[in-house]
Protein backbone atom coordinates (compact mmCIF):
# COMPACT_ATOMS: atom_id res chain seq x y z
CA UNK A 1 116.83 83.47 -1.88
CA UNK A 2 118.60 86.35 -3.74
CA UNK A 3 122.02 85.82 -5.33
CA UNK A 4 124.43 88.69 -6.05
CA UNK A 5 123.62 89.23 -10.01
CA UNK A 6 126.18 87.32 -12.63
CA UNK A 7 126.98 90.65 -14.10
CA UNK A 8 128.05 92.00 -11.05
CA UNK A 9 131.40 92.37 -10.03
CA UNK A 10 133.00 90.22 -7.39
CA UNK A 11 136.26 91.07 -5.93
CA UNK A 12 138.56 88.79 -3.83
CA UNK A 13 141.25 89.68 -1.31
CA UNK A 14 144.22 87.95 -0.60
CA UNK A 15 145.54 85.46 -3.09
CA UNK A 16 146.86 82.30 -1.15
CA UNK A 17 145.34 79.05 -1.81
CA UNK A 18 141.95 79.89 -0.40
CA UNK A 19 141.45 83.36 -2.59
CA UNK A 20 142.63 81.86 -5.77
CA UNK A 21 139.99 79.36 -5.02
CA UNK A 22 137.29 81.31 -4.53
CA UNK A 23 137.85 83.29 -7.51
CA UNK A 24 138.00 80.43 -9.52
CA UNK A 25 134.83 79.58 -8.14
CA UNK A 26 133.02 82.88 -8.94
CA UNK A 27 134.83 83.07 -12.57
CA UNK A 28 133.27 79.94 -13.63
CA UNK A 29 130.00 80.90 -12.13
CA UNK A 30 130.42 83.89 -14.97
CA UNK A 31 131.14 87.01 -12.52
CA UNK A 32 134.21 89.62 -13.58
CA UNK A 33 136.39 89.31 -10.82
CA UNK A 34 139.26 91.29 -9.37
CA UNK A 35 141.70 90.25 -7.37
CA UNK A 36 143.82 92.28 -4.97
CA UNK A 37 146.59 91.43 -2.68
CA UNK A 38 148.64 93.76 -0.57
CA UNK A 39 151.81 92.18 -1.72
CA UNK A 40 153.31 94.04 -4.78
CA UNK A 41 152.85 91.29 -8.10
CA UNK A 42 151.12 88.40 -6.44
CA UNK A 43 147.68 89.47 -7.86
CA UNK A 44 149.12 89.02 -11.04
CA UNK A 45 150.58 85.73 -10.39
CA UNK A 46 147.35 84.46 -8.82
CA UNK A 47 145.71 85.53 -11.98
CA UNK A 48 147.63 83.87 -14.19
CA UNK A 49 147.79 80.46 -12.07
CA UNK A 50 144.12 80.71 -11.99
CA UNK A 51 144.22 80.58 -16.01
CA UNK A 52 146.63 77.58 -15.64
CA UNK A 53 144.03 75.89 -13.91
CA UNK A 54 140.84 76.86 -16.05
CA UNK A 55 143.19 75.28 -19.14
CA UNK A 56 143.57 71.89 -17.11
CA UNK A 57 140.07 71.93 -16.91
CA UNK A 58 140.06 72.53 -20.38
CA UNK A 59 142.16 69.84 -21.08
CA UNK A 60 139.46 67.14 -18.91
CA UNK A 61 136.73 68.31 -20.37
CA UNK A 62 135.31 69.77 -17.24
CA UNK A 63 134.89 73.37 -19.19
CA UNK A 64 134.65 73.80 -22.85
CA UNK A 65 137.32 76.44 -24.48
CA UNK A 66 135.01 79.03 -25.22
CA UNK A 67 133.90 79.43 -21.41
CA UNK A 68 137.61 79.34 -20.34
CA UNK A 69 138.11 81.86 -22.46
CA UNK A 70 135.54 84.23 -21.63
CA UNK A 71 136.62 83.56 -17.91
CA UNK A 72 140.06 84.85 -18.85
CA UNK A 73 138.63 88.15 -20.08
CA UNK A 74 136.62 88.69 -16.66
CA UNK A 75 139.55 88.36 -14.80
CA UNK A 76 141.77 91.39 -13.81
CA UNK A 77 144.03 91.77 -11.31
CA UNK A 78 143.98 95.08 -8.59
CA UNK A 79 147.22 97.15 -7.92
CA UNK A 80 144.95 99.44 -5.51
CA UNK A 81 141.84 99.06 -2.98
CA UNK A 82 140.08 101.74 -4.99
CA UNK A 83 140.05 99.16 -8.02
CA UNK A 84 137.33 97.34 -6.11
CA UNK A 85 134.89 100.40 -6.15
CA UNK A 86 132.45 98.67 -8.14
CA UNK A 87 132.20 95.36 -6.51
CA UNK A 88 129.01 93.96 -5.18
CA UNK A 89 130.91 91.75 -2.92
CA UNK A 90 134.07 91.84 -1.31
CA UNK A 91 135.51 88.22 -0.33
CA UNK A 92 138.48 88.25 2.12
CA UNK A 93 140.79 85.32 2.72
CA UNK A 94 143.83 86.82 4.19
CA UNK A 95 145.72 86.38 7.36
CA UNK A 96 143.48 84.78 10.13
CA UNK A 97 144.42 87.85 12.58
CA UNK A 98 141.35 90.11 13.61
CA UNK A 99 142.99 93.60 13.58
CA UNK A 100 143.98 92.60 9.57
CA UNK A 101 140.72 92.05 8.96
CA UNK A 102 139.08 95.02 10.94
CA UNK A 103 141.76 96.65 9.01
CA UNK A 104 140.90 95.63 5.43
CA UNK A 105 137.05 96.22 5.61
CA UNK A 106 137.53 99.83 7.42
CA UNK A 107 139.39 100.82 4.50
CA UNK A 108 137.13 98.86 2.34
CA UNK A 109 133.98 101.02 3.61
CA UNK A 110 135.33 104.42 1.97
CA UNK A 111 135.77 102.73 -1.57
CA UNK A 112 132.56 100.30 -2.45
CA UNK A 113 128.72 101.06 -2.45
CA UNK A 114 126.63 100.92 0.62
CA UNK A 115 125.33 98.31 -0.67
CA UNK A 116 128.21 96.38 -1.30
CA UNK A 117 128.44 93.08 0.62
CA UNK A 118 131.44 92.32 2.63
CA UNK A 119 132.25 88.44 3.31
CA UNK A 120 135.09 87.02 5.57
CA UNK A 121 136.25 83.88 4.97
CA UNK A 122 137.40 83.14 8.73
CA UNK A 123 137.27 80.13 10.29
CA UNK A 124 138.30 80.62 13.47
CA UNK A 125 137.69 84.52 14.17
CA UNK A 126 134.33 85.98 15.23
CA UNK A 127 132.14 87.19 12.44
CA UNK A 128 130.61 89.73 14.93
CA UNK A 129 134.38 91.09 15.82
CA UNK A 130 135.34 91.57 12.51
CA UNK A 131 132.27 94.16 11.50
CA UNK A 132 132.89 95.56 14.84
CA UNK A 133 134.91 98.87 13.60
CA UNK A 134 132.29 99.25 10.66
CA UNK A 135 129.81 102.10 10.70
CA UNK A 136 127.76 99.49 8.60
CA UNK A 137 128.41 96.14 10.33
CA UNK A 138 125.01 95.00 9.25
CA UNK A 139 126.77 94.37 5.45
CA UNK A 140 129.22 92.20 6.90
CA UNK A 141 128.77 88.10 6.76
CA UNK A 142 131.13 85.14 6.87
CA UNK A 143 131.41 82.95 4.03
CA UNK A 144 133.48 79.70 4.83
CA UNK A 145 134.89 77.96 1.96
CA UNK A 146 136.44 74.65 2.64
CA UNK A 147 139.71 74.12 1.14
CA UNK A 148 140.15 73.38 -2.10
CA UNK A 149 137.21 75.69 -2.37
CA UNK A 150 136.46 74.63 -5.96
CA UNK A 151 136.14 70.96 -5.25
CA UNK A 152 134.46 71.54 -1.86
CA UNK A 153 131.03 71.59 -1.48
CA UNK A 154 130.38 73.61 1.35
CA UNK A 155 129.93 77.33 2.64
CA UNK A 156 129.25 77.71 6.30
CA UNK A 157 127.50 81.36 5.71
CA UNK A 158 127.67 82.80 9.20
CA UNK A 159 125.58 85.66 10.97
CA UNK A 160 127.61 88.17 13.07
CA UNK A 161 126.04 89.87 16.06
CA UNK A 162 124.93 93.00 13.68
CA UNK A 163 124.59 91.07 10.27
CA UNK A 164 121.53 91.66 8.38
CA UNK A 165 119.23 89.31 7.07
CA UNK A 166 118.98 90.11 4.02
CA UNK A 167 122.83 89.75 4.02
CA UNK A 168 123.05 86.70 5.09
CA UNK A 169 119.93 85.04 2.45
CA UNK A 170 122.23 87.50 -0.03
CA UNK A 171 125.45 84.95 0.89
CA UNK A 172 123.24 81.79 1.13
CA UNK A 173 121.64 82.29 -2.44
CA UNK A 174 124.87 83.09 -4.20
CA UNK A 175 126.76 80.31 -2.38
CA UNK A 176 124.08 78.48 -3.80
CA UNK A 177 124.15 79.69 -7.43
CA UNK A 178 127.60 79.09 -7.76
CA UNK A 179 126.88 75.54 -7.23
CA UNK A 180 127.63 75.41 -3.19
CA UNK A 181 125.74 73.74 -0.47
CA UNK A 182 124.96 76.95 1.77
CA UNK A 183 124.04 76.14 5.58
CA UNK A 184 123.10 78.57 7.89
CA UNK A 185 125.27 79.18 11.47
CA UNK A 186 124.89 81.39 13.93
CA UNK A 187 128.53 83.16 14.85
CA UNK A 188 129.46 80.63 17.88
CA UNK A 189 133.80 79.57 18.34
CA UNK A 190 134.61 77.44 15.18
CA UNK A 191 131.26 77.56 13.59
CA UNK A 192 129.58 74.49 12.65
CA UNK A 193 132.11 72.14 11.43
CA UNK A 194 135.20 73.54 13.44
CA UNK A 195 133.38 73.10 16.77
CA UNK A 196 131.35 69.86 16.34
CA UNK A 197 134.42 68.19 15.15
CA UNK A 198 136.95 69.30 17.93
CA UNK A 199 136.23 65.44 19.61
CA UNK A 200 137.05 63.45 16.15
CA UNK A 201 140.54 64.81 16.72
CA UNK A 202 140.66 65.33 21.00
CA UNK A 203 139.37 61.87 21.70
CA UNK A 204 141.52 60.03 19.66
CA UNK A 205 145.05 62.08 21.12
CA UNK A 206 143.14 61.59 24.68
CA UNK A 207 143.19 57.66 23.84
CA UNK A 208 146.72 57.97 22.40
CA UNK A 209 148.05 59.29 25.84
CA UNK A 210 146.34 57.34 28.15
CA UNK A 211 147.73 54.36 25.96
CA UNK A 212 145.30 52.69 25.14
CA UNK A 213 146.50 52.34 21.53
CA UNK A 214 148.50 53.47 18.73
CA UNK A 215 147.72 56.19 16.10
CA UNK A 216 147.47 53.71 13.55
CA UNK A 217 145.53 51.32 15.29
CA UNK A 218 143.31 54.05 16.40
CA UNK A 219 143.00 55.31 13.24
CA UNK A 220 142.35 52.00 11.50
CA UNK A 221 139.33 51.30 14.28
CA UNK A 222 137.46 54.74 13.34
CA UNK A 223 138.08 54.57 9.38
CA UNK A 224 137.35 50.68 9.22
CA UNK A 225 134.90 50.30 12.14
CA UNK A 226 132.46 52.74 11.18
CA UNK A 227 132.74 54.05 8.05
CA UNK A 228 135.55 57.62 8.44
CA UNK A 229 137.03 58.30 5.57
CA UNK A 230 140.35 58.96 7.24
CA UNK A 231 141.55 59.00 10.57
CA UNK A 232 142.22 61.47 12.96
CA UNK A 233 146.20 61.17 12.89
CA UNK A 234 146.41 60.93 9.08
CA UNK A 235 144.03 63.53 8.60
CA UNK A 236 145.70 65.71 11.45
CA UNK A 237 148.89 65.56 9.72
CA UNK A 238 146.81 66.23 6.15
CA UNK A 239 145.40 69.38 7.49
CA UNK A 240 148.92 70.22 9.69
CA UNK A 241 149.22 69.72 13.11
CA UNK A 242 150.02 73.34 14.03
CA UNK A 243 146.76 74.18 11.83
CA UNK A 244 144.56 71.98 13.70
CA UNK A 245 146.40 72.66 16.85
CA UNK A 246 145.86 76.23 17.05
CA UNK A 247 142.32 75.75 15.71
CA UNK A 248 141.77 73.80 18.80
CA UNK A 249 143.42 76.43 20.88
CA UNK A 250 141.45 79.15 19.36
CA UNK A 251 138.15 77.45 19.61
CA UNK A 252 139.02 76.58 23.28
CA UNK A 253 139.96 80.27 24.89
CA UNK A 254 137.01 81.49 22.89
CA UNK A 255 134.85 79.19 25.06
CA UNK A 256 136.56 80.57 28.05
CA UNK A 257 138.71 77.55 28.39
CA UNK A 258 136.06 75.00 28.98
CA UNK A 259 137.00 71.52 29.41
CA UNK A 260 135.01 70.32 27.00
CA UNK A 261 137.31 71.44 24.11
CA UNK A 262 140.92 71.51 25.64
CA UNK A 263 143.53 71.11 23.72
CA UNK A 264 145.85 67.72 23.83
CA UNK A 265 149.78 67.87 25.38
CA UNK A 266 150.74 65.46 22.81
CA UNK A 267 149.88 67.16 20.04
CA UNK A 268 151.69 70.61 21.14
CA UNK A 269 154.71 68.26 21.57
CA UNK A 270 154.80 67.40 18.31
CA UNK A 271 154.09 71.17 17.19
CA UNK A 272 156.70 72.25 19.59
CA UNK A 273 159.25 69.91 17.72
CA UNK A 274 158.31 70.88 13.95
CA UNK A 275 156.51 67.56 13.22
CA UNK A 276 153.70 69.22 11.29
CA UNK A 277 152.54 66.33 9.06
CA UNK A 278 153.40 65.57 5.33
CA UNK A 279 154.14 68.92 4.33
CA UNK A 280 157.09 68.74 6.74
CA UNK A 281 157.82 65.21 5.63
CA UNK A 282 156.66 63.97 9.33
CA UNK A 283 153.87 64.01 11.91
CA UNK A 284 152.32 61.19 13.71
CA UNK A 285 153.62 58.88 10.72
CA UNK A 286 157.21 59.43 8.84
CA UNK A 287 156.23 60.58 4.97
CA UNK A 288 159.81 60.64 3.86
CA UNK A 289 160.71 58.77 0.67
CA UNK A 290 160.79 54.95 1.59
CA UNK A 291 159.16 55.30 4.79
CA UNK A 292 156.91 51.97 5.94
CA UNK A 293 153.44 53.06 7.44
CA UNK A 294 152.99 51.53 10.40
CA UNK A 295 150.28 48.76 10.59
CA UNK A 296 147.56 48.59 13.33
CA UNK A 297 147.60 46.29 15.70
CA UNK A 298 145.49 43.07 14.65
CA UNK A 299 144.81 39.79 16.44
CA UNK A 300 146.23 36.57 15.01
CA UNK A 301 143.72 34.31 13.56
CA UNK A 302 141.40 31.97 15.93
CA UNK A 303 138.85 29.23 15.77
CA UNK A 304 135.41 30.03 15.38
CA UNK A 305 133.09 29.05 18.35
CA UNK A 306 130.39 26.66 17.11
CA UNK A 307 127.95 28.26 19.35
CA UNK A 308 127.19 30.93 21.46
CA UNK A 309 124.29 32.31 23.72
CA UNK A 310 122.07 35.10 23.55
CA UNK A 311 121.51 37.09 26.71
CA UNK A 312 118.27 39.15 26.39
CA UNK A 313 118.46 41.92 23.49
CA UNK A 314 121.88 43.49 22.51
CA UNK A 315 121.97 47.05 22.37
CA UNK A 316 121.29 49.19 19.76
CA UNK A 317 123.33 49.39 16.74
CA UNK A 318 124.77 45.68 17.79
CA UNK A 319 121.50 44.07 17.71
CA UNK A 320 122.50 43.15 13.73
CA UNK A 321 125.36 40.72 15.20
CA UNK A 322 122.77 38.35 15.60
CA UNK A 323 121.70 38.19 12.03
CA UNK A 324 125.01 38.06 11.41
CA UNK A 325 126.22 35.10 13.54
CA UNK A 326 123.69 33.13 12.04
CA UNK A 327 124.51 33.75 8.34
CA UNK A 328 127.65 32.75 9.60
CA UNK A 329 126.55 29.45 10.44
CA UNK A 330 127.22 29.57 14.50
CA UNK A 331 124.70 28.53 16.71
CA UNK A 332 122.46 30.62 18.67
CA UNK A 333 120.99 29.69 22.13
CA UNK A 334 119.45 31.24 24.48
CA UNK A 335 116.61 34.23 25.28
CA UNK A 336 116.76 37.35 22.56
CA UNK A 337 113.93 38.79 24.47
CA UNK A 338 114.04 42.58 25.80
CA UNK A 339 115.43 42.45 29.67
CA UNK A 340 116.23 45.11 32.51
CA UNK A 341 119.48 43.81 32.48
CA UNK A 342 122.35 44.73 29.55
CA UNK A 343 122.26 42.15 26.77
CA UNK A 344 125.64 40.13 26.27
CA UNK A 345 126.96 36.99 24.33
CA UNK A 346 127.66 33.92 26.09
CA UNK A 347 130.83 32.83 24.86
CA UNK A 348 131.41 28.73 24.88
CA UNK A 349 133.70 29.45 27.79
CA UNK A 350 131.05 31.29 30.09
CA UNK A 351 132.39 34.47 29.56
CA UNK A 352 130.41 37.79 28.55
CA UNK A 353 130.87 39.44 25.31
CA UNK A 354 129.42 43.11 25.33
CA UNK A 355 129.11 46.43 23.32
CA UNK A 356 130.73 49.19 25.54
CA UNK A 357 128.67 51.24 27.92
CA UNK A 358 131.25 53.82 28.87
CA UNK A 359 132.06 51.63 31.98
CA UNK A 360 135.92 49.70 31.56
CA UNK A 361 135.44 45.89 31.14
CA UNK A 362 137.09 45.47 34.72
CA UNK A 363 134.64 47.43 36.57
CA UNK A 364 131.69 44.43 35.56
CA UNK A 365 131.31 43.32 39.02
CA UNK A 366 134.90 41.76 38.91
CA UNK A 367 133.51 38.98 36.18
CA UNK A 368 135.32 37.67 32.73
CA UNK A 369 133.82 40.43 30.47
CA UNK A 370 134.81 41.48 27.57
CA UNK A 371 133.52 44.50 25.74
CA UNK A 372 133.82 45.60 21.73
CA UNK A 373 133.72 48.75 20.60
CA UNK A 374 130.59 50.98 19.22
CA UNK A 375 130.55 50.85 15.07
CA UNK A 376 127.95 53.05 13.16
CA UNK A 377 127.58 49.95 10.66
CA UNK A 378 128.07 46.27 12.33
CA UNK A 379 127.39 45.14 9.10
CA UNK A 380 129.46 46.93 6.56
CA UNK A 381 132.58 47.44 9.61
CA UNK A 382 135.78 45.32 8.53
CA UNK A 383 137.14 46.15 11.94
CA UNK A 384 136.09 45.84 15.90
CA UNK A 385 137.95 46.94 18.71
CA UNK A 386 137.78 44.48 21.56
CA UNK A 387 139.22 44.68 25.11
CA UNK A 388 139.10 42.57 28.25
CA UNK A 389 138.82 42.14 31.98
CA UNK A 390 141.39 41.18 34.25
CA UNK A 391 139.71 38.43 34.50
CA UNK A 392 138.91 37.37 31.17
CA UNK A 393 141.24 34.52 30.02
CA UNK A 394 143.00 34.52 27.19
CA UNK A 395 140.97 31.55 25.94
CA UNK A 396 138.39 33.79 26.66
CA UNK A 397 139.98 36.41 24.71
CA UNK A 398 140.61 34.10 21.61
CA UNK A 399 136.60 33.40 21.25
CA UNK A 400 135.65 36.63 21.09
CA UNK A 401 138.40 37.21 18.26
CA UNK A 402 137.84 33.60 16.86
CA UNK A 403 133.32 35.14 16.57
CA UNK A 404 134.24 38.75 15.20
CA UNK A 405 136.62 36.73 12.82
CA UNK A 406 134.17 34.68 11.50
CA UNK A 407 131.73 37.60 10.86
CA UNK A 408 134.45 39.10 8.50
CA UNK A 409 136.12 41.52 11.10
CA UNK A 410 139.53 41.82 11.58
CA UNK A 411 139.98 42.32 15.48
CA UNK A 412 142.44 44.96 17.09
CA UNK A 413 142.69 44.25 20.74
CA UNK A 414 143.06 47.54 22.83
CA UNK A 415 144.16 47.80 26.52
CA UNK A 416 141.01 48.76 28.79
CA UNK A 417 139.25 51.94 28.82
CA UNK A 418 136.05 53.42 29.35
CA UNK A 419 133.78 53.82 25.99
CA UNK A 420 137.17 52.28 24.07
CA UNK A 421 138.06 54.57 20.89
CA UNK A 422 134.32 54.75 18.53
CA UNK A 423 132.02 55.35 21.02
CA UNK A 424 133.30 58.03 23.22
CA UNK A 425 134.21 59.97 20.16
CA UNK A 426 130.74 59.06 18.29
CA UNK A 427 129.06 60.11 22.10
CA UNK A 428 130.81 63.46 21.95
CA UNK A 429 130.30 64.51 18.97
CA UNK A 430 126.74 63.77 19.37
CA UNK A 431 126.79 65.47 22.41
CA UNK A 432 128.32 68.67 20.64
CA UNK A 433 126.03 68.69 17.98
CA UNK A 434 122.64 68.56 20.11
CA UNK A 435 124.02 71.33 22.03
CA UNK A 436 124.60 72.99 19.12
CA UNK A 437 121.05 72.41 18.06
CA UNK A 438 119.43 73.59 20.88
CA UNK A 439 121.62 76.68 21.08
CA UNK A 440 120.29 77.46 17.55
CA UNK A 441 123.74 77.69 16.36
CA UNK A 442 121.90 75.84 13.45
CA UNK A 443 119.08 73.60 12.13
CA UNK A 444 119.87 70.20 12.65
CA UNK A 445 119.32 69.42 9.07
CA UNK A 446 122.51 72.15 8.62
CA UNK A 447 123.83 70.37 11.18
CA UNK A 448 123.93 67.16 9.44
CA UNK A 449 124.97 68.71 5.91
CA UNK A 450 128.03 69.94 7.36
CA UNK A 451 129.39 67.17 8.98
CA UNK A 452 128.79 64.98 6.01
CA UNK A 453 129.61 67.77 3.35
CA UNK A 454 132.53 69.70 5.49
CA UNK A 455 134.75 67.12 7.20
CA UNK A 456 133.17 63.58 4.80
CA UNK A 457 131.27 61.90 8.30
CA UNK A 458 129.41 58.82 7.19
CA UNK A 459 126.31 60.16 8.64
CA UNK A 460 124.99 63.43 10.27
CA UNK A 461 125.37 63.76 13.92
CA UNK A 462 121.68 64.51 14.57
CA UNK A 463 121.06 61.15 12.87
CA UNK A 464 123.16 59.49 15.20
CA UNK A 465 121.47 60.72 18.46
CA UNK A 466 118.43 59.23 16.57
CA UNK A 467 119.56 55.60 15.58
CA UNK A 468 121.88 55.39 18.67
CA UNK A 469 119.24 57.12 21.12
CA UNK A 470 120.29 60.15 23.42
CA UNK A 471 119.92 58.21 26.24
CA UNK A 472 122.05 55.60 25.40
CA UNK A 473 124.52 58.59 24.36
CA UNK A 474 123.47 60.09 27.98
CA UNK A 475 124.63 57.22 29.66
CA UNK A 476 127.94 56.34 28.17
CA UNK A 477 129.18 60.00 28.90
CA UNK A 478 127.46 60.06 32.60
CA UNK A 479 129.89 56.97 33.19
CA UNK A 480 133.70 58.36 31.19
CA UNK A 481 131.85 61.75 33.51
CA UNK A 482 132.06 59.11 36.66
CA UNK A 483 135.69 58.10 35.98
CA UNK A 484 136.93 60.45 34.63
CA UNK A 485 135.66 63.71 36.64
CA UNK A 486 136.48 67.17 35.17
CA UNK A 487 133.82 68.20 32.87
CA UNK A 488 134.96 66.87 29.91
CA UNK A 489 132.57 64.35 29.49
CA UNK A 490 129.38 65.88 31.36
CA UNK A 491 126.57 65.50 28.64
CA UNK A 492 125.56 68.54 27.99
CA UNK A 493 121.74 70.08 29.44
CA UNK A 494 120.70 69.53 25.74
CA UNK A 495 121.27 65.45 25.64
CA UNK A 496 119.91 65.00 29.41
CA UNK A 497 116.81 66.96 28.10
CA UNK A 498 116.54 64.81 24.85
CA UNK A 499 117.48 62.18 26.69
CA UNK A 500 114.39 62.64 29.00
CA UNK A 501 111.76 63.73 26.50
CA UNK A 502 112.74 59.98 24.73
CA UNK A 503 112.19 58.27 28.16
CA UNK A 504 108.81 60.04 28.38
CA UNK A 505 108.04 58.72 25.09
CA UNK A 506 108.83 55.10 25.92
């Protein structure tokens, strides 16, 4: 795909975090690059932090002197829009309000070439709105850094209404030659990453205020249980909570309010009372000096059953708990052959040990069930969720802690709910992605790169509906759709149909 030549100019616009990041990004790629900010003197002082940060580079060997140098003489700052005549592309990463940026590239339209590209770095607005005053919208793309842009992998380069292809390959390939991982997105509310990971953060405030556990439990069962890098409340309050809230809200009234994606009360709380996270020294957790993080809630040791049973073939991902009760050195009795019926472990005391289904553990037919949570990774997960029936015992309750124990799991018991904390949010962010997919918001292979690339998943969501199966995926969310009616949890006509086409297979 063509890249923008490295002789050619490249000019950036607005000179926050985000701008001075891309500029670094095409300096070191060996552009000239102007910078321009409406604000009288902070081009200048964005150059000149830019330098400070091309020396530390210097200084870690990640640049040699010379190159740093030469990057210092391709760098200029702007005092005027006219300045930018010469660009071949024009990267904005000012305010995130659409009449700025209509704004900005009307005015930008009587200064560079026609064939000058121009690239918003939204992530929220619509590419397609932005180019709408243009008499050329066809030259207008969105390029997404992530932030910090030059330690970030990824740029979501997105195709407005009226975008061009040759724009867009333009984008891709010189994403791509300055050492990015380009994907491909249509121009849909939040993109790629922004919309397939509204549930990472809206399942886990859903769980918080139905209490069914607390942020740092819930947190502690996603990044330990399958394989997160961070939680949802930690990360929240990384990101901001009035960033991601209003995210949220954007992405949501562009979809026309659909259920799906709305917004949480307890997060606009915390908004609403200036709790923003760590840069205003408190969110969901306290960062002020001294402050103790709270610890997640985790089970008390218990004995180790000496035994348990096998009840035809456990599902899915949780078929590896067999391989691992063994090497444990319990006992295994009974059938491990395929059934009709849901496979379970016999504890010693008669009661049933299941993965979750979406149904709550007291809706099995009144019986002494107990259900653990979904993990991406039985094997490499240091923590399991577990919940019980009204009718499960607490000496029922201490086997099933005493087994997970003994397979190296540290146990965090959680009040009943349907599809506990992992699954329903793994299950809807499958579910978002295959609609996605089938939309042709994007390939599925883009898909995947995003997720892993853009917000560090341990796996692509595509993959998932793969190793999990869409009709497992199907299933769970037809019964959280059966309790808890709404919308919110309808699969989408994408899973049903993969769903289907896998049941024709079989």
């Amino acid at each position: 795909m063509t890249a923008i030549e490295t002789s050619s100019t490249v000019a950036v616009v607005g000179t926050g975090t985000m701008g001075q990041g891309i500029a670094q990004v095409a300096l070191v790629a060996g552009h000239r690059v102007r910078l321009y900010d409406a604000a009288p003197g902070r081009a200048e002082e964005a150059a000149a932090a830019i330098v400070r940060r091309l020396d530390r580079l210097v200084e870690k060997g990640r640049i040699a002197a010379p190159e740093r140098d030469a990057a210092r003489v391709r760098l200029s700052p702007a005092t005027t829009l006219a300045d930018l005549a010469d660009a071949a592309l024009v990267i904005e990463a000012i305010l995130e309000q659409l009449p700025a940026k209509q704004e900005l590239f009307t005015a930008l339209e009587d200064v560079v070439g026609a064939d000058c590209l121009l690239a918003t770095n939204t992530s929220s607005l619509s590419v397609t709105a932005v180019a709408g005053p243009l008499r050329h919208p066809g030259r207008c793309v969105g390029m997404h850094f992530f932030n910090p842009a030059p330690l970030l992998p990824l740029v979501e380069v997105v195709s407005g209404f009226a975008t061009e292809e040759a724009t867009a390959l333009t984008a891709y390939g010189t994403a791509a030659a300055w050492g990015k991982t380009p994907v491909r997105c249509a121009d849909t509310p939040g993109f790629l990453v922004n919309r397939i990971a509204r549930p990472y953060y809206a399942e886990a405030l859903r769980v918080h205020e139905e209490r069914v556990a607390d942020p740092a439990t819930i947190d502690a069962v996603l990044r330990e249980g399958s394989g997160f890098k961070m939680g949802p409340f930690e990360l929240t309050d990384l990101i901001g909570q009035d960033v991601n809230e209003a995210v949220t809200h954007s992405v949501w009234q562009a979809f026309f309010q659909d259920p799906k994606f709305t917004p949480s009360l307890a997060q606009r709380r915390l908004v609403e009372s200036g709790l923003h996270g760590r840069k205003s020294g408190r969110g969901w957790f306290d960062y002020s000096e001294g402050a103790e993080r709270p610890l997640p809630h985790t089970a008390a040791p218990c004995p180790a059953p000496e035994a348990v049973g096998i009840q035809d073939a456990l599902a899915g991902p949780s078929r590896v708990l067999c391989e691992l009760i063994e090497e444990a050195g319990i006992k295994i009795t009974g059938e491990r052959t395929p059934g009709e019926s849901e496979g379970f472990i016999r504890l010693p005391g008669g009661a049933c040990l299941a993965m979750t289904n979406g149904r709550p553990a007291t809706s099995d037919a009144d019986g002494r069930y107990l259900r653990f949570d979904l993990s991406l990774d039985y094997r490499a997960a240091t923590r399991i969720a577990l919940t019980a029936s009204r009718a499960a015992s607490e000496a029922d309750v201490a086997e099933a802690v005493g087994l997970f124990q003994a397979l190296g799991k540290q146990v965090s018991l959680i009040r009943d709910a349907p599809g506990m904390i992992v699954a329903r949010t793994v299950a809807m962010i499958v579910d978002f992605a295959v609609d996605a997919a089938e939309r042709e918001v994007a390939t599925p292979e883009d898909i995947d790169t995003a997720m892993r690339l853009g917000v560090n998943y341990p796996g692509g969501p595509m993959e998932w509906a793969d190793r999990l199966g869409a009709r497992w995926v199907r299933d769970l969310l037809d019964s959280l759709h059966h309790r808890m009616a709404g919308g919110r949890y309808a699969p989408s006509w994408a899973l049903r149909h993969r769903a289907d086409l896998q049941e024709q297979v079989l």
